[in-house]
C-alpha atoms as a PDB file:
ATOM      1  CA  UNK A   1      88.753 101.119 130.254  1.00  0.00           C
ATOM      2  CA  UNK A   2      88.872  99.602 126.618  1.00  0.00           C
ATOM      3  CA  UNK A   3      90.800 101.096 123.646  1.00  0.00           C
ATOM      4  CA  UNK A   4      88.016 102.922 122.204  1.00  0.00           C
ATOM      5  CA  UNK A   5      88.315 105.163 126.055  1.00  0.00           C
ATOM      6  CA  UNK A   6      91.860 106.461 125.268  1.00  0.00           C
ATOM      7  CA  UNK A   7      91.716 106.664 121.744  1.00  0.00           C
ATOM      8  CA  UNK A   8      88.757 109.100 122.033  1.00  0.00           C
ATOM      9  CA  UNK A   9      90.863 110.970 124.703  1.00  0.00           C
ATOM     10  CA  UNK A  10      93.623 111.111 122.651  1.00  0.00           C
ATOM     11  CA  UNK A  11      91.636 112.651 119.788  1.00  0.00           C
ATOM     12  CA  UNK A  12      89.803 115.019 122.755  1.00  0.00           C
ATOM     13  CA  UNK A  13      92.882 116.386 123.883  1.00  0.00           C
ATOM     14  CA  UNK A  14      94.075 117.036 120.131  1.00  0.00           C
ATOM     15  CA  UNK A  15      91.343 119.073 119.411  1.00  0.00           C
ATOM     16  CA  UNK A  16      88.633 116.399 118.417  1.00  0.00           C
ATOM     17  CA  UNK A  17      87.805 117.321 114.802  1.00  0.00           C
ATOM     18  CA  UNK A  18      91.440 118.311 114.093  1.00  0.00           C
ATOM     19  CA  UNK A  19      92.912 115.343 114.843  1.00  0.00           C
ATOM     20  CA  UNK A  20      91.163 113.385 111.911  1.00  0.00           C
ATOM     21  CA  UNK A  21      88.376 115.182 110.513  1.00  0.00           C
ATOM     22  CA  UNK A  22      90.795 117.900 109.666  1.00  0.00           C
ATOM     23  CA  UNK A  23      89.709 117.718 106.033  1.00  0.00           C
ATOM     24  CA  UNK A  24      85.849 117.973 106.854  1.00  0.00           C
ATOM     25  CA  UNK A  25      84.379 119.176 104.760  1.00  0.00           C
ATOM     26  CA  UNK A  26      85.542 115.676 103.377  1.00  0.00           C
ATOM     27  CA  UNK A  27      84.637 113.584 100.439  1.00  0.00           C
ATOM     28  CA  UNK A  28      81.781 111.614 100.864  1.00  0.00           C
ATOM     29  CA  UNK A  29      80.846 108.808  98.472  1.00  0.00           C
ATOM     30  CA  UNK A  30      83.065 106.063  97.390  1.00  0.00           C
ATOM     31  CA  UNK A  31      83.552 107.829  93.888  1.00  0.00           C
ATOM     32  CA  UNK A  32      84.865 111.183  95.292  1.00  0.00           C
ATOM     33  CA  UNK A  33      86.866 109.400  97.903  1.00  0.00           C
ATOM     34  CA  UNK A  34      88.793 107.282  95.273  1.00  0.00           C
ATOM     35  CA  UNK A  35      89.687 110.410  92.720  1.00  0.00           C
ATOM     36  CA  UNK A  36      91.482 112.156  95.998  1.00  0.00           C
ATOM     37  CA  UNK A  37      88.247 114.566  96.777  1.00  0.00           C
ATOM     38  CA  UNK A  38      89.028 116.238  93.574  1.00  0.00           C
ATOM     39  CA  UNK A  39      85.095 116.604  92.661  1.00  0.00           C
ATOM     40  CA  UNK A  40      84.552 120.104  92.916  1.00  0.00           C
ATOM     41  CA  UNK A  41      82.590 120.122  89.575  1.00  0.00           C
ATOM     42  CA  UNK A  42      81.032 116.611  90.201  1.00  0.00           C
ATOM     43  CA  UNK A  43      77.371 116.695  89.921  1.00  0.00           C
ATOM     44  CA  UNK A  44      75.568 113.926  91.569  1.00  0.00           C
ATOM     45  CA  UNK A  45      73.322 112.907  94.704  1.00  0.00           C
ATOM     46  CA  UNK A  46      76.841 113.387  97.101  1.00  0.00           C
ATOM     47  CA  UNK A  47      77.014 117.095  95.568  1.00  0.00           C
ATOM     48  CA  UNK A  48      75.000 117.717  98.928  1.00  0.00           C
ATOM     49  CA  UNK A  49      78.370 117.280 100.920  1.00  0.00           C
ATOM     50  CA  UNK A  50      80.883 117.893  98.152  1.00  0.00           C
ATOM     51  CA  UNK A  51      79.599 120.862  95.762  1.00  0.00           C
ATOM     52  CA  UNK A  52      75.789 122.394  96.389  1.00  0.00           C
ATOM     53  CA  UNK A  53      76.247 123.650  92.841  1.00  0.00           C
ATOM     54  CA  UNK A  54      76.286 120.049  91.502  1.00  0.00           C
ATOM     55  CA  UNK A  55      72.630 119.069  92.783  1.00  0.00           C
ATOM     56  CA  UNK A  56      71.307 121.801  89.931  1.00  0.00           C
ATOM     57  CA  UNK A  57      72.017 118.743  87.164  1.00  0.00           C
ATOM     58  CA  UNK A  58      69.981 115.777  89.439  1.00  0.00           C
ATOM     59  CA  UNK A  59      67.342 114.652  87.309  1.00  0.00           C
ATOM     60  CA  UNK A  60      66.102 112.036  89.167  1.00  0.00           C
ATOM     61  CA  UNK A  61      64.923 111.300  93.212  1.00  0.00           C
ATOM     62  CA  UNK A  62      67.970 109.787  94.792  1.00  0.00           C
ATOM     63  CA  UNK A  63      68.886 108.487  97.996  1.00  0.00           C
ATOM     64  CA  UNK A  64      72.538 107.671  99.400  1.00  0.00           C
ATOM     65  CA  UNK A  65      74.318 106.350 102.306  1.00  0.00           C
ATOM     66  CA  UNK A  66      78.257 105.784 102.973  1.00  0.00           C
ATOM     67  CA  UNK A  67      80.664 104.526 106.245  1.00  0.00           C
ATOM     68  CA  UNK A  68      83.934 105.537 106.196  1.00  0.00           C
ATOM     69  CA  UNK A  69      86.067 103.867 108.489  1.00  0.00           C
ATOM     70  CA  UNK A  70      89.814 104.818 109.357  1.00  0.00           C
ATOM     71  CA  UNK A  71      92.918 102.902 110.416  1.00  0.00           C
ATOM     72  CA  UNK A  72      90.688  99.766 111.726  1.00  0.00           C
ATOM     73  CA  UNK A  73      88.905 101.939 114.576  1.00  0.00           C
ATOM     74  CA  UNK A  74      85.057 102.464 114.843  1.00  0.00           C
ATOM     75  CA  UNK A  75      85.580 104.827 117.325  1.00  0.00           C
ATOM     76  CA  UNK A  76      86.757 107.449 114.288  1.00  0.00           C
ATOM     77  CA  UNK A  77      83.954 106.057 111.964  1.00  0.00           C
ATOM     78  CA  UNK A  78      82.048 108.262 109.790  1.00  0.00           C
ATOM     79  CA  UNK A  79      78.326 107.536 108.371  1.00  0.00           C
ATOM     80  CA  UNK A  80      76.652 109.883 105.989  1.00  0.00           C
ATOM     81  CA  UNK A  81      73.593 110.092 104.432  1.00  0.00           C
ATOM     82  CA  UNK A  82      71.408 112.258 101.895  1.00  0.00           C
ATOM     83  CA  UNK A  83      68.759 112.553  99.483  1.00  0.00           C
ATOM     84  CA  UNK A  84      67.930 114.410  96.701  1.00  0.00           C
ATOM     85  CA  UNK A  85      65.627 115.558  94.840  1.00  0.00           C
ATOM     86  CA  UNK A  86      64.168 118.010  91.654  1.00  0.00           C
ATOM     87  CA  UNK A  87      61.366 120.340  91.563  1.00  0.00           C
ATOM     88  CA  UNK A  88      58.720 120.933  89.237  1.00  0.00           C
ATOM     89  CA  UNK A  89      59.545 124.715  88.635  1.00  0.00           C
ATOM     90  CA  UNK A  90      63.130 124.064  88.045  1.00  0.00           C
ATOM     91  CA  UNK A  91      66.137 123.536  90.461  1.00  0.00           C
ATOM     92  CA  UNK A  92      66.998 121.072  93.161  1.00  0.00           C
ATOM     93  CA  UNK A  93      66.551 120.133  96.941  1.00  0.00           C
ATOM     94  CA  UNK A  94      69.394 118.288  98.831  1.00  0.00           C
ATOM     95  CA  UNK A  95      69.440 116.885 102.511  1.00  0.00           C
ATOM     96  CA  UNK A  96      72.215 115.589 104.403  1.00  0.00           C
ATOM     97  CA  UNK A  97      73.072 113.973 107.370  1.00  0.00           C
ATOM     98  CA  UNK A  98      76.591 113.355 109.042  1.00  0.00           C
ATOM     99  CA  UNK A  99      77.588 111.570 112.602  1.00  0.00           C
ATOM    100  CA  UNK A 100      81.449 111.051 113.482  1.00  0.00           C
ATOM    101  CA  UNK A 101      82.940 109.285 116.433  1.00  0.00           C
ATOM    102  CA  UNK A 102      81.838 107.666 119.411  1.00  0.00           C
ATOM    103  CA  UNK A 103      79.539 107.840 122.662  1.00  0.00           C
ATOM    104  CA  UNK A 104      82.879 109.812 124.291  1.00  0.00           C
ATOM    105  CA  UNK A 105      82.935 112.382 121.661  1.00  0.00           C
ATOM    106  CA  UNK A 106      81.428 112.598 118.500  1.00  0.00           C
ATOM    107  CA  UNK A 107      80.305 115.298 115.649  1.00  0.00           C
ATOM    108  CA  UNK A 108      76.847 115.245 113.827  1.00  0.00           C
ATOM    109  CA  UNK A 109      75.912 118.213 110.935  1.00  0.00           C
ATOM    110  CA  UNK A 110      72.378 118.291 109.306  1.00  0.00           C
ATOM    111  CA  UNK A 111      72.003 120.273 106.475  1.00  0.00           C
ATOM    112  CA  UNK A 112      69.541 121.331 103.490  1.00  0.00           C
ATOM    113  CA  UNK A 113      70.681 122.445 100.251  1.00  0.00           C
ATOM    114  CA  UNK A 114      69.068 124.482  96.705  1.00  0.00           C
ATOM    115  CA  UNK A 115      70.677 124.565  93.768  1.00  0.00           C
ATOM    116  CA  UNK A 116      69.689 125.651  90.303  1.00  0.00           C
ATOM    117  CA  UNK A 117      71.017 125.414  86.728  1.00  0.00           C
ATOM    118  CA  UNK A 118      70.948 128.786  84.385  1.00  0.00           C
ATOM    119  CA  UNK A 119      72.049 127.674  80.671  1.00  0.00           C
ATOM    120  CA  UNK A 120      75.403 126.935  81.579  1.00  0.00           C
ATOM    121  CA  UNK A 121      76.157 127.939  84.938  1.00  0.00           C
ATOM    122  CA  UNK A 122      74.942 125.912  88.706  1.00  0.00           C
ATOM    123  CA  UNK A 123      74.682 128.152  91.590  1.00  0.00           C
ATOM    124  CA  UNK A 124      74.007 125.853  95.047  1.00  0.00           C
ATOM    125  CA  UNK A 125      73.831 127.210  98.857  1.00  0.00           C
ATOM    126  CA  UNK A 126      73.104 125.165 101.671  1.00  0.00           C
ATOM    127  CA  UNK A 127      72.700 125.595 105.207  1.00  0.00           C
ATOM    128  CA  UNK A 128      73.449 123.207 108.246  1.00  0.00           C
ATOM    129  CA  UNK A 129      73.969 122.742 111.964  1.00  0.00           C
ATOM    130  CA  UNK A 130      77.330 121.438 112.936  1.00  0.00           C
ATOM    131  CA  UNK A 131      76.985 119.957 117.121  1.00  0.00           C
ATOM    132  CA  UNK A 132      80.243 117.695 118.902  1.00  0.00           C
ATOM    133  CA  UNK A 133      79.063 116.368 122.393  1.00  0.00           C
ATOM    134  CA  UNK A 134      82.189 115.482 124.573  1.00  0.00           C
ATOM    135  CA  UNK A 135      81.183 112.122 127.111  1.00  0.00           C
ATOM    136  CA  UNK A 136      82.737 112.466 130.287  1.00  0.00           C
ATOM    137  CA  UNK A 137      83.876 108.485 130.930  1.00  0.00           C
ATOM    138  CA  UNK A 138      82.115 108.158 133.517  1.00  0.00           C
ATOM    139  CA  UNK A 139      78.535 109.353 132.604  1.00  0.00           C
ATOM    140  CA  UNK A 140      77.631 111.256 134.467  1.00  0.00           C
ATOM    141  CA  UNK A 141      78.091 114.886 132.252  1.00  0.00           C
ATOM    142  CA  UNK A 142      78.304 115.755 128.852  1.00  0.00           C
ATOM    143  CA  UNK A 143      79.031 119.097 126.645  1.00  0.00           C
ATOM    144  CA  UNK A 144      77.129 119.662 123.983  1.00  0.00           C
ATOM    145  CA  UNK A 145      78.053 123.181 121.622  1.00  0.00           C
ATOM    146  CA  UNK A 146      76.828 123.080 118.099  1.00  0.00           C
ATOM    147  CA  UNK A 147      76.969 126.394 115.390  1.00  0.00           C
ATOM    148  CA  UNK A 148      75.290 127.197 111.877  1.00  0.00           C
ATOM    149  CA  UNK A 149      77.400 126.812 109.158  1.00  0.00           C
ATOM    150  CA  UNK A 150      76.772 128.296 104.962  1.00  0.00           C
ATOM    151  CA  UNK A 151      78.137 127.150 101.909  1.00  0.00           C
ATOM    152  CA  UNK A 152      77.573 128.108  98.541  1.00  0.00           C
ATOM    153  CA  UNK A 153      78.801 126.542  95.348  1.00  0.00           C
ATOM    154  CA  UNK A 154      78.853 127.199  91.597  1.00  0.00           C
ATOM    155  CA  UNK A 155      79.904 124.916  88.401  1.00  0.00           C
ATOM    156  CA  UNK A 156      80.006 126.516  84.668  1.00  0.00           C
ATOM    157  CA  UNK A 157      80.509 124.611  81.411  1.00  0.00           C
ATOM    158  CA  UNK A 158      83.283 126.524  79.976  1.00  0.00           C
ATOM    159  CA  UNK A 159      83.807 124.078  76.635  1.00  0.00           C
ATOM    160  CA  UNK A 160      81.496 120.941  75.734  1.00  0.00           C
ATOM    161  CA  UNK A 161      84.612 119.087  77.593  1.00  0.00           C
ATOM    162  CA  UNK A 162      85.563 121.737  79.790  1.00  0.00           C
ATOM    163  CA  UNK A 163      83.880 122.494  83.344  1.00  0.00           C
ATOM    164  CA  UNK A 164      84.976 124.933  86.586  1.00  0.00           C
ATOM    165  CA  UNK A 165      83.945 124.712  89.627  1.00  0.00           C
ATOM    166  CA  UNK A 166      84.171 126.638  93.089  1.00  0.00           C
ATOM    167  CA  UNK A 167      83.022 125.902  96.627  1.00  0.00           C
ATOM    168  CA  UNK A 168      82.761 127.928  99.861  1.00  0.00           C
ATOM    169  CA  UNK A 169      82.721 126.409 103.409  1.00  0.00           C
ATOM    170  CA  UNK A 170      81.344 128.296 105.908  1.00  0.00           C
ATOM    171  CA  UNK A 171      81.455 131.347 104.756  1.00  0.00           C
ATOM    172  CA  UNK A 172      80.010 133.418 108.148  1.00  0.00           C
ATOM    173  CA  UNK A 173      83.258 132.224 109.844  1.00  0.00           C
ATOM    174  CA  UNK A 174      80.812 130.412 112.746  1.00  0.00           C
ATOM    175  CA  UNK A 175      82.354 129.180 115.770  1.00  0.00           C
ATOM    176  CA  UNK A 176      81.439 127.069 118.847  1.00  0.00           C
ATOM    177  CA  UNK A 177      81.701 128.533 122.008  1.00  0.00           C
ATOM    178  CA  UNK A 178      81.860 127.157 125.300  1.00  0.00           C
ATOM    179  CA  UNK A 179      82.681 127.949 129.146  1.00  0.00           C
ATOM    180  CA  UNK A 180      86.842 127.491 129.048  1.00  0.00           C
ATOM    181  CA  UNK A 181      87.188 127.860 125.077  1.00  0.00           C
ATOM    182  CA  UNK A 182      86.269 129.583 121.699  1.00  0.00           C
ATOM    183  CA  UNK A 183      86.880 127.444 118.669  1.00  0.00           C
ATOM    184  CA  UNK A 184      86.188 128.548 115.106  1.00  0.00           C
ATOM    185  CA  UNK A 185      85.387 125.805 112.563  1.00  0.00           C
ATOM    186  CA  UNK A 186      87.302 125.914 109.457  1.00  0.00           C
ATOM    187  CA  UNK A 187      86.691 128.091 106.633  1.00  0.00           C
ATOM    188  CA  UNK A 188      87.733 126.426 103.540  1.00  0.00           C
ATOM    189  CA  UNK A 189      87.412 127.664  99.858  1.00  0.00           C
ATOM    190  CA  UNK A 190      87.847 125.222  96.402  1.00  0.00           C
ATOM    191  CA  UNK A 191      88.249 125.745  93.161  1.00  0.00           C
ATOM    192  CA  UNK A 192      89.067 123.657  90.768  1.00  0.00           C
ATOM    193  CA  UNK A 193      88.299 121.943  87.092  1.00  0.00           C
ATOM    194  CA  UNK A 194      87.196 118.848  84.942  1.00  0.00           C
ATOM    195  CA  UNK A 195      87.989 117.567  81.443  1.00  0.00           C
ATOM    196  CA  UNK A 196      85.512 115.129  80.451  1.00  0.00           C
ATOM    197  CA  UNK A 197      86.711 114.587  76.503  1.00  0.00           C
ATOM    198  CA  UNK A 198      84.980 111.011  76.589  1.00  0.00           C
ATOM    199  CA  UNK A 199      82.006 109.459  77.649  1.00  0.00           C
ATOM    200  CA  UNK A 200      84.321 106.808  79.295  1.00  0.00           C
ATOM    201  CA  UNK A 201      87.018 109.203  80.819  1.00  0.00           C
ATOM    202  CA  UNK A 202      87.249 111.779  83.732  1.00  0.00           C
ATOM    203  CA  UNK A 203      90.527 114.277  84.651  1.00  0.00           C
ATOM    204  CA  UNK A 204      90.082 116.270  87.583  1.00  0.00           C
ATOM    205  CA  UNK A 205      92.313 118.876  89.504  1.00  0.00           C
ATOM    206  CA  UNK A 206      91.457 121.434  92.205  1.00  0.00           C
ATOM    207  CA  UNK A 207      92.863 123.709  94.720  1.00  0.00           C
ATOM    208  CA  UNK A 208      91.883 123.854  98.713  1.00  0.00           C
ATOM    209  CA  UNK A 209      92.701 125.833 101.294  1.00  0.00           C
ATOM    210  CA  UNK A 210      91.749 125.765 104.319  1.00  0.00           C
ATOM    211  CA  UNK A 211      92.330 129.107 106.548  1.00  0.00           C
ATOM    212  CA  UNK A 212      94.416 126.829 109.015  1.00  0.00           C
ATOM    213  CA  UNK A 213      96.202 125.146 106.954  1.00  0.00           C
ATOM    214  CA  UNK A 214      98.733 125.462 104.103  1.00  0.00           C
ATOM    215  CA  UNK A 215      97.017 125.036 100.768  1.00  0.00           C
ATOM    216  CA  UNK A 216      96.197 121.664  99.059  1.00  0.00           C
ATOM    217  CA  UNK A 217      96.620 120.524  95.318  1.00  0.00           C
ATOM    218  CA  UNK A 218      94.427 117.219  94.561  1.00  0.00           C
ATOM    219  CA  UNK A 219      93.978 115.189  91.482  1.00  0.00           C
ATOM    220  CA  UNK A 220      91.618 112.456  90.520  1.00  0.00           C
ATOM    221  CA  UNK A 221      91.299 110.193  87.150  1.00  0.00           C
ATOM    222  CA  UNK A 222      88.483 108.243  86.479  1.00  0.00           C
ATOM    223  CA  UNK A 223      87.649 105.329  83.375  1.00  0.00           C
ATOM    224  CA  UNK A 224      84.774 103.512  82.572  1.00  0.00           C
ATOM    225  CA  UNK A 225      86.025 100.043  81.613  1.00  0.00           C
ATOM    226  CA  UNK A 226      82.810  98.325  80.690  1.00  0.00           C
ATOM    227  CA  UNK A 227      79.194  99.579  80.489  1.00  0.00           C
ATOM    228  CA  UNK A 228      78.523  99.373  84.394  1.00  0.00           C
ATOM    229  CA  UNK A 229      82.374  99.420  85.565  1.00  0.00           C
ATOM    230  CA  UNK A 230      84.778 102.302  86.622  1.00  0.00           C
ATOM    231  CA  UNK A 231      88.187 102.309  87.709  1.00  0.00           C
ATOM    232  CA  UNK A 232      89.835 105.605  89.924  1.00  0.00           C
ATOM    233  CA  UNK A 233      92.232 107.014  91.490  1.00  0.00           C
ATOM    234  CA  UNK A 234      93.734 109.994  93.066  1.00  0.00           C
ATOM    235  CA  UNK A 235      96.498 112.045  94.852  1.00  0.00           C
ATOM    236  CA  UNK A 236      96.659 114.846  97.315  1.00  0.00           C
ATOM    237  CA  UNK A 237      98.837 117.113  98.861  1.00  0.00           C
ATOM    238  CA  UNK A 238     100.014 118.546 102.709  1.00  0.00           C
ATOM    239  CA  UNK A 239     100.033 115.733 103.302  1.00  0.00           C
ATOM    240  CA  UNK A 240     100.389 113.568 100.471  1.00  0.00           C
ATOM    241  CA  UNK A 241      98.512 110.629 100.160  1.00  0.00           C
ATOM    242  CA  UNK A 242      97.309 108.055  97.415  1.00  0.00           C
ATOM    243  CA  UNK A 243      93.664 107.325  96.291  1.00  0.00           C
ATOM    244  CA  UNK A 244      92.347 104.031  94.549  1.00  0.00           C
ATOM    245  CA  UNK A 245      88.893 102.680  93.757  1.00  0.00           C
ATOM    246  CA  UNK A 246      86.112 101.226  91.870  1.00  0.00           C
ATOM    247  CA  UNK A 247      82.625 101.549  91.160  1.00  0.00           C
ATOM    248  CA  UNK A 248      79.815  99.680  89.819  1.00  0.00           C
ATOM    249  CA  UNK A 249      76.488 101.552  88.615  1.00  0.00           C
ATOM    250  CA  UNK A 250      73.838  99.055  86.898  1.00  0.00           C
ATOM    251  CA  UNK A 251      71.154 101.208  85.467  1.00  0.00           C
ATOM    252  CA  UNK A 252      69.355 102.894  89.205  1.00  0.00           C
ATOM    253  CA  UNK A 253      71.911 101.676  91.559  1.00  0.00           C
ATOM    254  CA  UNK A 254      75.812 103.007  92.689  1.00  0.00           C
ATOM    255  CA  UNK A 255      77.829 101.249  94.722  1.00  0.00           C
ATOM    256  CA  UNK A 256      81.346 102.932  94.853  1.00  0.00           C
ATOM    257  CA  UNK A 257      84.555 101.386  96.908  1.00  0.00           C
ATOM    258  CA  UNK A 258      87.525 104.541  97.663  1.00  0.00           C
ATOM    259  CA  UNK A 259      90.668 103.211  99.330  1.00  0.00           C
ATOM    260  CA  UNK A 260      92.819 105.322 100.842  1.00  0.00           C
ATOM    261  CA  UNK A 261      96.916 104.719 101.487  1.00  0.00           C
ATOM    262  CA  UNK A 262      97.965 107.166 104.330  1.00  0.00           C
ATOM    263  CA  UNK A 263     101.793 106.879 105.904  1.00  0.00           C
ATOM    264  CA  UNK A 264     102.490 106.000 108.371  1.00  0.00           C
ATOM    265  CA  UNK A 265      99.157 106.083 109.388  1.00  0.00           C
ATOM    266  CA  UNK A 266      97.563 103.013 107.390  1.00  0.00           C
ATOM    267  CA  UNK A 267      94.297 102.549 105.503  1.00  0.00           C
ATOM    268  CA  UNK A 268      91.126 104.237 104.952  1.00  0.00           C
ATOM    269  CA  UNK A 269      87.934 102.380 103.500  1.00  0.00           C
ATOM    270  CA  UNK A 270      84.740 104.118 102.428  1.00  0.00           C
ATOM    271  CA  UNK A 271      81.857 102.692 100.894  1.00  0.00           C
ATOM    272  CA  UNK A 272      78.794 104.197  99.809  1.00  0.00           C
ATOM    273  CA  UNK A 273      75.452 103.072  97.811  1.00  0.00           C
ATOM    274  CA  UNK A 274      72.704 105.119  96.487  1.00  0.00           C
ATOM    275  CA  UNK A 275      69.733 104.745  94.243  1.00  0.00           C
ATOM    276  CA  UNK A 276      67.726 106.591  91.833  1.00  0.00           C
ATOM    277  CA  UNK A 277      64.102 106.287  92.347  1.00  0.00           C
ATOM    278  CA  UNK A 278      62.564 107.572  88.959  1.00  0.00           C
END
């Protein structure tokens, strides 16, 4: 059996999604990645995954894909992808797709997503269905248990350079139950806020916690050296880690680089690209 066998095992027998994906919800896109996931009141086409609340400010049909890949092993690779879109009568329409792992034992979620801007204010939910299928080596069975799972989101524009932002992840406490074992997916609430004081700079900082887990304090900067290039980076807690990255956005197109420096663990790359139809 190759590598990719007993690595999936080994992630199996830790409790699949724990094991890595213990921060899904994660950051997706390169930009969110790279500022430490400190993008609670980030409004763009990755506000699908990150912040519902942030889709209410899309003014334009946008499409987006990303591949994050840890440590060097495609067996724990993540792809996302998601689209976005306004309507006429006011408000937004997100979509979202997400598949982790590997033929042994993998995670997919699906979700859809509304969000709407009031003067000031963004309120987003979203809805999706969260599956893992466990591969018995062999091939000749497989598990499949998959639950619903709600979010709902909200971003206000306290001062013309001032914005908060709060997220809630699963909020119905859903769980996946199968014949030897009950396991509830995490329940994780954000809150956080951005100082934008320049067209050129971003400060973020935010609070997680996750119901499991002890809570989280992240931080991302971001600077726009030149018209079309940007520069960020990041820090979180429990554990702590460093964030780095770039971006380049000509006029329709993003394509955004994060880097991220776990120990003892090593690196984590993710990419993403989107583009803004009209």
């Amino acid at each position: 059996m190759n590598a990719s066998f007993y690595l999936t095992l080994l992630f199996v027998l830790l409790g699949g999604s724990k094991a890595w994906a213990q921060q899904y919800p994660a950051a997706v896109g390169g930009r969110a990645f790279a500022m430490g996931n400190a993008i609670v009141v980030s409004s763009d086409v990755w506000a699908t995954f990150n912040n519902v609340a942030g889709l209410a400010s899309q003014q334009n049909v946008e499409a987006a894909v990303a591949v994050q890949q840890p440590y060097g092993f495609t067996a724990l690779q993540t792809i996302y992808a998601g689209a976005s879109t306004p309507l006429p009568r006011g408000g937004a329409l997100g979509i979202s797709a997400m598949r982790f792992g590997s033929k042994l034992f993998s995670e997919q979620a699906f979700g859809l997503a509304f969000a709407h801007k009031i003067s000031m204010v963004s309120i987003g939910v979203k809805a999706s269905y969260f599956q893992q299928a466990v591969q018995d080596p062999t091939g000749v069975s497989s598990r499949t248990q998959g639950a619903f799972i709600f979010e709902i989101g909200g971003i206000a524009q306290l001062l013309p350079a001032l914005y908060w932002g709060m997220h809630a992840y699963n909020l119905g406490q859903a769980r996946m139950v199968s014949d030897y074992r009950e396991e509830y997916l995490p329940v994780v609430l954000k809150t956080g806020i951005g100082y934008h004081p320049t067209e050129n700079l971003w400060l973020n900082i935010e609070a997680e916690k996750d119901t499991a887990h002890p809570t989280r304090v992240k931080a991302g900067f971001e600077y726009r050296v030149a018209k079309p290039f940007y520069v960020r980076t990041g820090v979180q807690t429990q554990p702590f880690v460093n964030t780095f990255g770039i971006g380049v956005r000509p006029k329709k197109m993003a394509v955004d680089y994060g880097l991220m420096i776990h120990n003892p663990l090593g690196l984590v790359h993710h990419i993403s690209v989107s583009y803004a139809f009209r």
